[in-house]
PDB file of N, CA and C in Angstrom:
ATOM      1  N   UNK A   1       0.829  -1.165   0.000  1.00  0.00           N
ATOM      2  CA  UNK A   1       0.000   0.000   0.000  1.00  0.00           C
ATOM      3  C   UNK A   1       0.877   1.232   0.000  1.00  0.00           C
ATOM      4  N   UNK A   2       0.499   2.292  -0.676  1.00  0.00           N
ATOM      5  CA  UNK A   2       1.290   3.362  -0.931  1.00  0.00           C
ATOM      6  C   UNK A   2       0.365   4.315  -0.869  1.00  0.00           C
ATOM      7  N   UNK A   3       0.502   6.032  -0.915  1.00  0.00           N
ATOM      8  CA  UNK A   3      -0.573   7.178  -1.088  1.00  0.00           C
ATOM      9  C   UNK A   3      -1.223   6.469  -2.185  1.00  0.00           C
ATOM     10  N   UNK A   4      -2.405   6.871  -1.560  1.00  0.00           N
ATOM     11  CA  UNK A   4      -3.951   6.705  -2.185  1.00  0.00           C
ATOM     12  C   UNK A   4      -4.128   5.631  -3.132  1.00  0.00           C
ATOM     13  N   UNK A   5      -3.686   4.129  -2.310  1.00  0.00           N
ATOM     14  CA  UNK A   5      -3.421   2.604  -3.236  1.00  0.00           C
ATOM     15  C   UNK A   5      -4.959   2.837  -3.635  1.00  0.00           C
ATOM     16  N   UNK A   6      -5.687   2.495  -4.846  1.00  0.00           N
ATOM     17  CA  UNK A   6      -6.863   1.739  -5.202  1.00  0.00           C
ATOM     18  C   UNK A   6      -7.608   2.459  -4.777  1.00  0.00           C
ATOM     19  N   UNK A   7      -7.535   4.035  -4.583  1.00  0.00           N
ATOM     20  CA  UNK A   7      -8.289   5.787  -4.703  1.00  0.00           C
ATOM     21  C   UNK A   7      -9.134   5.658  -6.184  1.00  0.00           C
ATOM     22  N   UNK A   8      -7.809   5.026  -7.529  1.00  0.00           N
ATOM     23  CA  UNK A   8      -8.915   5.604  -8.604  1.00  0.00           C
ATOM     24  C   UNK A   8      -8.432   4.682  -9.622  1.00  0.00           C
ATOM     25  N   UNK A   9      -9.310   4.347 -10.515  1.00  0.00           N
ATOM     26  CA  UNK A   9      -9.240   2.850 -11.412  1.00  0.00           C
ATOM     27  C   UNK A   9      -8.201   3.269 -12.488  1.00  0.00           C
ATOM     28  N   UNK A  10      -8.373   2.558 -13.396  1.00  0.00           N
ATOM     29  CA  UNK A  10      -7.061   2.660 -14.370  1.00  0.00           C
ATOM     30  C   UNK A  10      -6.993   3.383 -15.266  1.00  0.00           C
ATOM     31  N   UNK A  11      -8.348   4.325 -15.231  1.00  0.00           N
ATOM     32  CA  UNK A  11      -8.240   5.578 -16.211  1.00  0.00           C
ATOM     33  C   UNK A  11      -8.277   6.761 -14.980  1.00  0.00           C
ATOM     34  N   UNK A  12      -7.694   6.650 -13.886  1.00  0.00           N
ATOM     35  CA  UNK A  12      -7.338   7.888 -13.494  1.00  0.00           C
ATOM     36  C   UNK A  12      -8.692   8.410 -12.345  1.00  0.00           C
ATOM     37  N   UNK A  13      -9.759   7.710 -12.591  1.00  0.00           N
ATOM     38  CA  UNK A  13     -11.150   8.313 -11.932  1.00  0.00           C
ATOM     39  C   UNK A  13     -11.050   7.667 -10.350  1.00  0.00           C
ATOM     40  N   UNK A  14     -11.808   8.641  -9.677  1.00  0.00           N
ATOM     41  CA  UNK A  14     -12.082   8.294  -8.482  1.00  0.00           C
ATOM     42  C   UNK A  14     -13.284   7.420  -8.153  1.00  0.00           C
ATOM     43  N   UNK A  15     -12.888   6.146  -7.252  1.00  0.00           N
ATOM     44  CA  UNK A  15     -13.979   4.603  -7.990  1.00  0.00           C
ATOM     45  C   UNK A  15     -14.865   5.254  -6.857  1.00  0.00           C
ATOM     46  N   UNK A  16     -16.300   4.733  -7.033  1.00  0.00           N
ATOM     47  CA  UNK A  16     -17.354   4.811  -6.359  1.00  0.00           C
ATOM     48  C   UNK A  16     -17.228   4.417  -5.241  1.00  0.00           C
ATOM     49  N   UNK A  17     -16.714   3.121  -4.921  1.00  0.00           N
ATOM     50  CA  UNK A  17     -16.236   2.566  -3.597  1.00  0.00           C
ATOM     51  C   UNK A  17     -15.364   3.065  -2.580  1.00  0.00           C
ATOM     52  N   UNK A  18     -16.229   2.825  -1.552  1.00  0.00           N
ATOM     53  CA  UNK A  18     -14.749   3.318  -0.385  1.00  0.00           C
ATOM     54  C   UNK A  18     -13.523   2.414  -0.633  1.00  0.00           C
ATOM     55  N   UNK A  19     -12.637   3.637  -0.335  1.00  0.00           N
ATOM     56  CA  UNK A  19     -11.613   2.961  -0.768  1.00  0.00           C
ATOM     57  C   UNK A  19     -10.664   2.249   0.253  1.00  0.00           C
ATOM     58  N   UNK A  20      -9.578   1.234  -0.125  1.00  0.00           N
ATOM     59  CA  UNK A  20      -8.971   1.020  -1.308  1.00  0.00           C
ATOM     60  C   UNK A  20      -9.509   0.272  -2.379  1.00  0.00           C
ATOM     61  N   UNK A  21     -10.939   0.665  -3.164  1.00  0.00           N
ATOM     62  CA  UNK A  21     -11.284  -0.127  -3.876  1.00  0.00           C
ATOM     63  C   UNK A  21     -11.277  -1.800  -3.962  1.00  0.00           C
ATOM     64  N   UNK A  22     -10.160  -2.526  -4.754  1.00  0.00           N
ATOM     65  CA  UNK A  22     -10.502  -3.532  -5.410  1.00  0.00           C
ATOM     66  C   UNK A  22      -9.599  -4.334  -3.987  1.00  0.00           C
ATOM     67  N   UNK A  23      -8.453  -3.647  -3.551  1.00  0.00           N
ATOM     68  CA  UNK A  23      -7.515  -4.170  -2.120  1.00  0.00           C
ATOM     69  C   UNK A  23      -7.677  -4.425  -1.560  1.00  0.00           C
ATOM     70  N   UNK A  24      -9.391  -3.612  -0.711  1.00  0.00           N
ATOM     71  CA  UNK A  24     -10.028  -3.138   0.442  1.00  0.00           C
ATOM     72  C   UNK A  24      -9.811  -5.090   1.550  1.00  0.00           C
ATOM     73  N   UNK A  25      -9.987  -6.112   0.246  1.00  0.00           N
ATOM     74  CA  UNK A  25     -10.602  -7.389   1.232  1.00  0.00           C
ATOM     75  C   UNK A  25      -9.008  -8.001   1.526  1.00  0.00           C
ATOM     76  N   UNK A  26      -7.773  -7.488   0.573  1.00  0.00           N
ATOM     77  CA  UNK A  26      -6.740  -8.174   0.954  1.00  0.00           C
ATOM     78  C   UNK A  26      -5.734  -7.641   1.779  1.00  0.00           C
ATOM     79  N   UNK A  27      -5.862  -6.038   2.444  1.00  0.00           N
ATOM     80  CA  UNK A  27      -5.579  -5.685   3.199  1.00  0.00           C
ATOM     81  C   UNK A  27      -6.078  -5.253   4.331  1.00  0.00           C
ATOM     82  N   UNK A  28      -7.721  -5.576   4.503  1.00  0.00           N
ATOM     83  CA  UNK A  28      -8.253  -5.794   5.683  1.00  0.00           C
ATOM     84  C   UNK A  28      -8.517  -4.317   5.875  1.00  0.00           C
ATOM     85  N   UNK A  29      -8.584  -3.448   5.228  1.00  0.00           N
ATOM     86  CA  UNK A  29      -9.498  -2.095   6.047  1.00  0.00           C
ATOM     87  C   UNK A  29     -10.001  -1.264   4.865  1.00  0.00           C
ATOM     88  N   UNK A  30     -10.310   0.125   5.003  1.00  0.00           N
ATOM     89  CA  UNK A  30     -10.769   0.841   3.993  1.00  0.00           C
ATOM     90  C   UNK A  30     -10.226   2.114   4.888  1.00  0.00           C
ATOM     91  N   UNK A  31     -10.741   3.150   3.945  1.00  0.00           N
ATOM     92  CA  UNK A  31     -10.944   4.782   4.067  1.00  0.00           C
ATOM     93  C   UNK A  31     -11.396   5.251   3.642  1.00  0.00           C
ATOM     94  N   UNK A  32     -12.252   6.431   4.138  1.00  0.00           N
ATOM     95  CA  UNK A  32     -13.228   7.386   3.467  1.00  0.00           C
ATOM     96  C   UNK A  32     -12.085   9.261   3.769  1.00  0.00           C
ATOM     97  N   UNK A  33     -11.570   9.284   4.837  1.00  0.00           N
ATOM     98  CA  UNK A  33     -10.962  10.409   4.561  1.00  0.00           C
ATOM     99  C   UNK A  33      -9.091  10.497   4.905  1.00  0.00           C
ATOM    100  N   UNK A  34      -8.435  11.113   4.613  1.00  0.00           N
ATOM    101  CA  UNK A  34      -7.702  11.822   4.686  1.00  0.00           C
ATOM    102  C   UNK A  34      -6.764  12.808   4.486  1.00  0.00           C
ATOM    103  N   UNK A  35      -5.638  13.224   5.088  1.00  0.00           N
ATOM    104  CA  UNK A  35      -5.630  14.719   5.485  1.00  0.00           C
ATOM    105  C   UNK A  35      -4.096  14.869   5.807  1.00  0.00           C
ATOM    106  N   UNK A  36      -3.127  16.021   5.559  1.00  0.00           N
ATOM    107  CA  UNK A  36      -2.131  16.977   5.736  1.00  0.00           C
ATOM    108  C   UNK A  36      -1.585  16.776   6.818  1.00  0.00           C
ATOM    109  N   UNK A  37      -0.710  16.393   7.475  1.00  0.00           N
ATOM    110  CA  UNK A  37      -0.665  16.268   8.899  1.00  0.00           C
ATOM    111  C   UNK A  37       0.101  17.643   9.111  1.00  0.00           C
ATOM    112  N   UNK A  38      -0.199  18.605   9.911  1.00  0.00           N
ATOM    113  CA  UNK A  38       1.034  19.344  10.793  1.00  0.00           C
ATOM    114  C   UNK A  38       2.031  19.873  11.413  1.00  0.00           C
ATOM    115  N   UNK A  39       2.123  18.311  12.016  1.00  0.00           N
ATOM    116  CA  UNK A  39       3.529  17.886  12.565  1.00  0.00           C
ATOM    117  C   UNK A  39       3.419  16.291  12.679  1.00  0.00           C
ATOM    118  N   UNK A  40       4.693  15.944  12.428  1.00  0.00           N
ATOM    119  CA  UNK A  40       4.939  14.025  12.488  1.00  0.00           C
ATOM    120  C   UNK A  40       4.235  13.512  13.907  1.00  0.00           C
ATOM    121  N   UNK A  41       3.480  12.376  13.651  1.00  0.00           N
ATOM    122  CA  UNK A  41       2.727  12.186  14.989  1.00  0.00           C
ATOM    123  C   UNK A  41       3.351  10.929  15.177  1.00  0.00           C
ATOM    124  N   UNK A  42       3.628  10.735  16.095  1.00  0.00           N
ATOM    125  CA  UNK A  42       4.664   9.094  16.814  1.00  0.00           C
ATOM    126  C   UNK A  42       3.199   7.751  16.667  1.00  0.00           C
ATOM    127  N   UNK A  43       3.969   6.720  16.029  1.00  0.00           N
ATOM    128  CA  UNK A  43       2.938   5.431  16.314  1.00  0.00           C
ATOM    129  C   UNK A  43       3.563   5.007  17.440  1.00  0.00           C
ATOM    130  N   UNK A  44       2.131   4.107  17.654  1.00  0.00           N
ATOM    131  CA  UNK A  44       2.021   3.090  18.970  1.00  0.00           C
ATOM    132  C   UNK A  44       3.084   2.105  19.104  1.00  0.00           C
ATOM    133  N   UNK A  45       3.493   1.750  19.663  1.00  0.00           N
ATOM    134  CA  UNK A  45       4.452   0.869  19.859  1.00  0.00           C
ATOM    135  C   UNK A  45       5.283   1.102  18.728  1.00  0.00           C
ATOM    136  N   UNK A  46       6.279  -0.025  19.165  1.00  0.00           N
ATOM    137  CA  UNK A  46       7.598   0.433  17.707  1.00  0.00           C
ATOM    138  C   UNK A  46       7.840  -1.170  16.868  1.00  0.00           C
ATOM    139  N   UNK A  47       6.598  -1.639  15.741  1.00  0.00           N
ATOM    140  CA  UNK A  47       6.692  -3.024  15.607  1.00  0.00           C
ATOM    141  C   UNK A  47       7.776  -3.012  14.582  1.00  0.00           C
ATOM    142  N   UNK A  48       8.378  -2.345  13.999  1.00  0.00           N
ATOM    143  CA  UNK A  48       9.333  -2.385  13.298  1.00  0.00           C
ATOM    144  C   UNK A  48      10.402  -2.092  13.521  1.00  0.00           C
ATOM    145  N   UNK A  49      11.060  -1.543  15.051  1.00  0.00           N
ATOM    146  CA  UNK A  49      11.995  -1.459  15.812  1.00  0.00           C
ATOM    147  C   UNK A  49      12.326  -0.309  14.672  1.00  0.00           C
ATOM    148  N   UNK A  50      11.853   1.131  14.610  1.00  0.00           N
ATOM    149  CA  UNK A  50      12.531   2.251  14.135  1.00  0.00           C
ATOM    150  C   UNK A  50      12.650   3.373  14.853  1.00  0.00           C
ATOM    151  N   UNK A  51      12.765   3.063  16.337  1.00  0.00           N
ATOM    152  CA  UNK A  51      13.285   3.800  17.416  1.00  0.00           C
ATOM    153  C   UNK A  51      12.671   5.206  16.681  1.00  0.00           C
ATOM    154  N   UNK A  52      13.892   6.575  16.485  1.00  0.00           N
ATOM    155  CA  UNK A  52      13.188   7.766  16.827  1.00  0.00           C
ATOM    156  C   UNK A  52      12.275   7.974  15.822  1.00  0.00           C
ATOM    157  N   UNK A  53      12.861   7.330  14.754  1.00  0.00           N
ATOM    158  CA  UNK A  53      11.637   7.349  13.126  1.00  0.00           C
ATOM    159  C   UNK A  53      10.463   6.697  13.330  1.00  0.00           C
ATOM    160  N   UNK A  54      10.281   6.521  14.289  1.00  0.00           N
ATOM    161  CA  UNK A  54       8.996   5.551  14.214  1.00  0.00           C
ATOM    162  C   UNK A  54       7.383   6.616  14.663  1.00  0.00           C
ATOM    163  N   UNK A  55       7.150   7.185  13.621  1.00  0.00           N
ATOM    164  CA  UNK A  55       6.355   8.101  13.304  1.00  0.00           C
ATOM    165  C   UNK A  55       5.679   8.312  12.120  1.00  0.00           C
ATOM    166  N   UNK A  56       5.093   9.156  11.778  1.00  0.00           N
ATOM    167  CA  UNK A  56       4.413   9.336  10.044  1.00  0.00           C
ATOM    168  C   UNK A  56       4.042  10.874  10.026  1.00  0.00           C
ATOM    169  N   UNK A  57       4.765  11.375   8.851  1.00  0.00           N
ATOM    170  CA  UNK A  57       4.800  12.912   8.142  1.00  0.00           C
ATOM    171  C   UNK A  57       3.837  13.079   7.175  1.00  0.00           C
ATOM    172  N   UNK A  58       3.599  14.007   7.354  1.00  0.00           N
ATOM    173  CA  UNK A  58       3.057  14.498   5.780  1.00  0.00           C
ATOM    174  C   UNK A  58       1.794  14.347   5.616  1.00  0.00           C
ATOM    175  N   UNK A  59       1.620  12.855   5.472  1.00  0.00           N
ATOM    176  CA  UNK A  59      -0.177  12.949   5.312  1.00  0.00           C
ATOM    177  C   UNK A  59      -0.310  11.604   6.230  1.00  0.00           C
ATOM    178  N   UNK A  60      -1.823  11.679   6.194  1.00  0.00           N
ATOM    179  CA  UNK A  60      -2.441  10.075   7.119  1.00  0.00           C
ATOM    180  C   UNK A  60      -3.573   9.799   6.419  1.00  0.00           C
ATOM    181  N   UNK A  61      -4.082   8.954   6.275  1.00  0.00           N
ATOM    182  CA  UNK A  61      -5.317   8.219   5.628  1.00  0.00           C
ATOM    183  C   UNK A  61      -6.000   7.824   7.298  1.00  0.00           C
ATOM    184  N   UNK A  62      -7.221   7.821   7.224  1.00  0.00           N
ATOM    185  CA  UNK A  62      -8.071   7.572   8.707  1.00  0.00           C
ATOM    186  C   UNK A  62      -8.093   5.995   8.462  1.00  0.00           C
ATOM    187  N   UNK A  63      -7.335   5.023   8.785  1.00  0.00           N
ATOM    188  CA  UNK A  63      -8.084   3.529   8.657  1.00  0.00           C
ATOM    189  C   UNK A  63      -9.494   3.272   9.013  1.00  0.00           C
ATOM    190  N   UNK A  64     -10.003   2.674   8.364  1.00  0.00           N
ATOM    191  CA  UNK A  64     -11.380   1.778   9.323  1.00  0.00           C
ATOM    192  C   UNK A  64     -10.672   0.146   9.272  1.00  0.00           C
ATOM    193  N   UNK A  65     -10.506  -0.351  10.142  1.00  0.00           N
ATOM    194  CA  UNK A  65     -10.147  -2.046   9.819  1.00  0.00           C
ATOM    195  C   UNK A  65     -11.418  -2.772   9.950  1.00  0.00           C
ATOM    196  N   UNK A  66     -11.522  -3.735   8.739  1.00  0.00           N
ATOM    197  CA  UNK A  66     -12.450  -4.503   8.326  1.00  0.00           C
ATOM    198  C   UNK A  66     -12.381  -5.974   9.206  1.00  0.00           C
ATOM    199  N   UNK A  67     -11.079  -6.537   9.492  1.00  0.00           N
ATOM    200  CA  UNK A  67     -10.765  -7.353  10.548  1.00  0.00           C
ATOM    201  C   UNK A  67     -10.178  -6.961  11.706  1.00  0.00           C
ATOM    202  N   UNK A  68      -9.917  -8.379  12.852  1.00  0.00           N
ATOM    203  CA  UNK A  68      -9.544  -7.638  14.092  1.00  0.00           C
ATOM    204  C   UNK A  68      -8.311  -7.089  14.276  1.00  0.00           C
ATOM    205  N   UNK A  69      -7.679  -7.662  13.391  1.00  0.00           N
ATOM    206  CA  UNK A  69      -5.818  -6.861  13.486  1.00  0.00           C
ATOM    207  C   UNK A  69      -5.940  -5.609  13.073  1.00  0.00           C
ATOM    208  N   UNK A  70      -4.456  -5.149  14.258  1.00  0.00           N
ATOM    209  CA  UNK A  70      -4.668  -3.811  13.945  1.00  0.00           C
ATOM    210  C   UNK A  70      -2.974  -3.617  13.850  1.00  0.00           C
ATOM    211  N   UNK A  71      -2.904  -3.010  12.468  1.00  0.00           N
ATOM    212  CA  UNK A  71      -1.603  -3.000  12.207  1.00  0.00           C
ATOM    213  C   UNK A  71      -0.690  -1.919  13.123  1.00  0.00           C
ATOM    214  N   UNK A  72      -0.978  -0.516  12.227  1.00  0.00           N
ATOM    215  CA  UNK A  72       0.041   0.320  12.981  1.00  0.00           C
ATOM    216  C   UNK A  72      -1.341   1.604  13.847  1.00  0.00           C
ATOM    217  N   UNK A  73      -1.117   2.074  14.712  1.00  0.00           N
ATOM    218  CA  UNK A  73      -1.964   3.300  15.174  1.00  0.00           C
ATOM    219  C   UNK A  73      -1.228   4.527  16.175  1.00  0.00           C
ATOM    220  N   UNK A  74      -1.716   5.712  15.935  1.00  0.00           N
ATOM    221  CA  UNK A  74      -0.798   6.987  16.211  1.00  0.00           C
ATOM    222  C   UNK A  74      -0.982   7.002  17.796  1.00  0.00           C
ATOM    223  N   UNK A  75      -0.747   7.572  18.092  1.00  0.00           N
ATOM    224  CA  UNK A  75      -0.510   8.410  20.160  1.00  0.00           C
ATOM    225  C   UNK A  75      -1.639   8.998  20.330  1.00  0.00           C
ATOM    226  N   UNK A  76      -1.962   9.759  18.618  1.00  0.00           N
ATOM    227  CA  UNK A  76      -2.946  10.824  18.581  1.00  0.00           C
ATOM    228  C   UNK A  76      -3.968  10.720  19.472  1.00  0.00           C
ATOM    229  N   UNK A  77      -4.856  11.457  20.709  1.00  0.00           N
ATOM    230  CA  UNK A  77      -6.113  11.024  20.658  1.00  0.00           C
ATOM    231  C   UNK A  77      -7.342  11.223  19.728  1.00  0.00           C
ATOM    232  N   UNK A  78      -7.296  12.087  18.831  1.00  0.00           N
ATOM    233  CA  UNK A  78      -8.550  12.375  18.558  1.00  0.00           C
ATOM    234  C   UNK A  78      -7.787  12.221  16.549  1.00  0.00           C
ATOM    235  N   UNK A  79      -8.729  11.510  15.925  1.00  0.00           N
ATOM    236  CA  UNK A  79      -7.887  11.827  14.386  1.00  0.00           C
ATOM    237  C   UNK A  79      -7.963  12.743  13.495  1.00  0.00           C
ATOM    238  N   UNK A  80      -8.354  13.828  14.043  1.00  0.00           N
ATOM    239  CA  UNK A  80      -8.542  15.032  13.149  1.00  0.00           C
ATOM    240  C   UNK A  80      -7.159  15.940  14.029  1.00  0.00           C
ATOM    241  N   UNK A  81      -6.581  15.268  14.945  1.00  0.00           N
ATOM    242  CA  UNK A  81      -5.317  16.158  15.366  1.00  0.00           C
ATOM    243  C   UNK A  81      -4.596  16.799  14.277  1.00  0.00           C
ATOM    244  N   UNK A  82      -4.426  15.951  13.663  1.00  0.00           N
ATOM    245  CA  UNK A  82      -3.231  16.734  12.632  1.00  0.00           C
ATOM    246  C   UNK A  82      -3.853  17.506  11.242  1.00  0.00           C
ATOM    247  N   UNK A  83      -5.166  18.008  11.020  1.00  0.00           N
ATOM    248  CA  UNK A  83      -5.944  18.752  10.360  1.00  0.00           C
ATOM    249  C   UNK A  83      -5.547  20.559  10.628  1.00  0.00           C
ATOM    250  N   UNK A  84      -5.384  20.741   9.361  1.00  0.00           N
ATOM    251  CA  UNK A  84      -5.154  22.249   9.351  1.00  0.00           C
ATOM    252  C   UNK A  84      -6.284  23.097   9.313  1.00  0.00           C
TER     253      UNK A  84
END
């Protein structure tokens, strides 16, 4: 998954479906919004052992997870924190 995986089909359009479109069942969640972040907000635990990097810049996608795993999640409390 990368910015805006399966946002818009293969001519460029934005698909009707929440997205990640066609992904949504093989990576287990979706999204309807996101947004600019602020400032870098620190994730939860460090499952990839990246000590001080272990954070996310720039932008965030809001997950919804479709199953019970839950991959990575911010410190943030509220997810419109990092909204300008």
């Amino acid at each position: 998954m990368t910015f805006k995986s399966g946002f818009a089909n293969e001519n460029s359009a934005v698909r009707w479906v929440r997205a990640p479109g066609p992904l949504r069942q093989a990576v287990g969640f979706s999204y309807q919004e996101f947004s600019n972040l602020a400032q870098p907000l620190a994730l939860k635990d460090d499952p990839f052992h990246a000590g001080a990097d272990n954070k996310v810049a720039y932008w965030a996608e809001f997950l919804m997870p479709s199953t019970p795993r839950r991959w990575l999640t911010t410190t943030t409390p509220s997810s419109a924190a990092g909204r300008r």
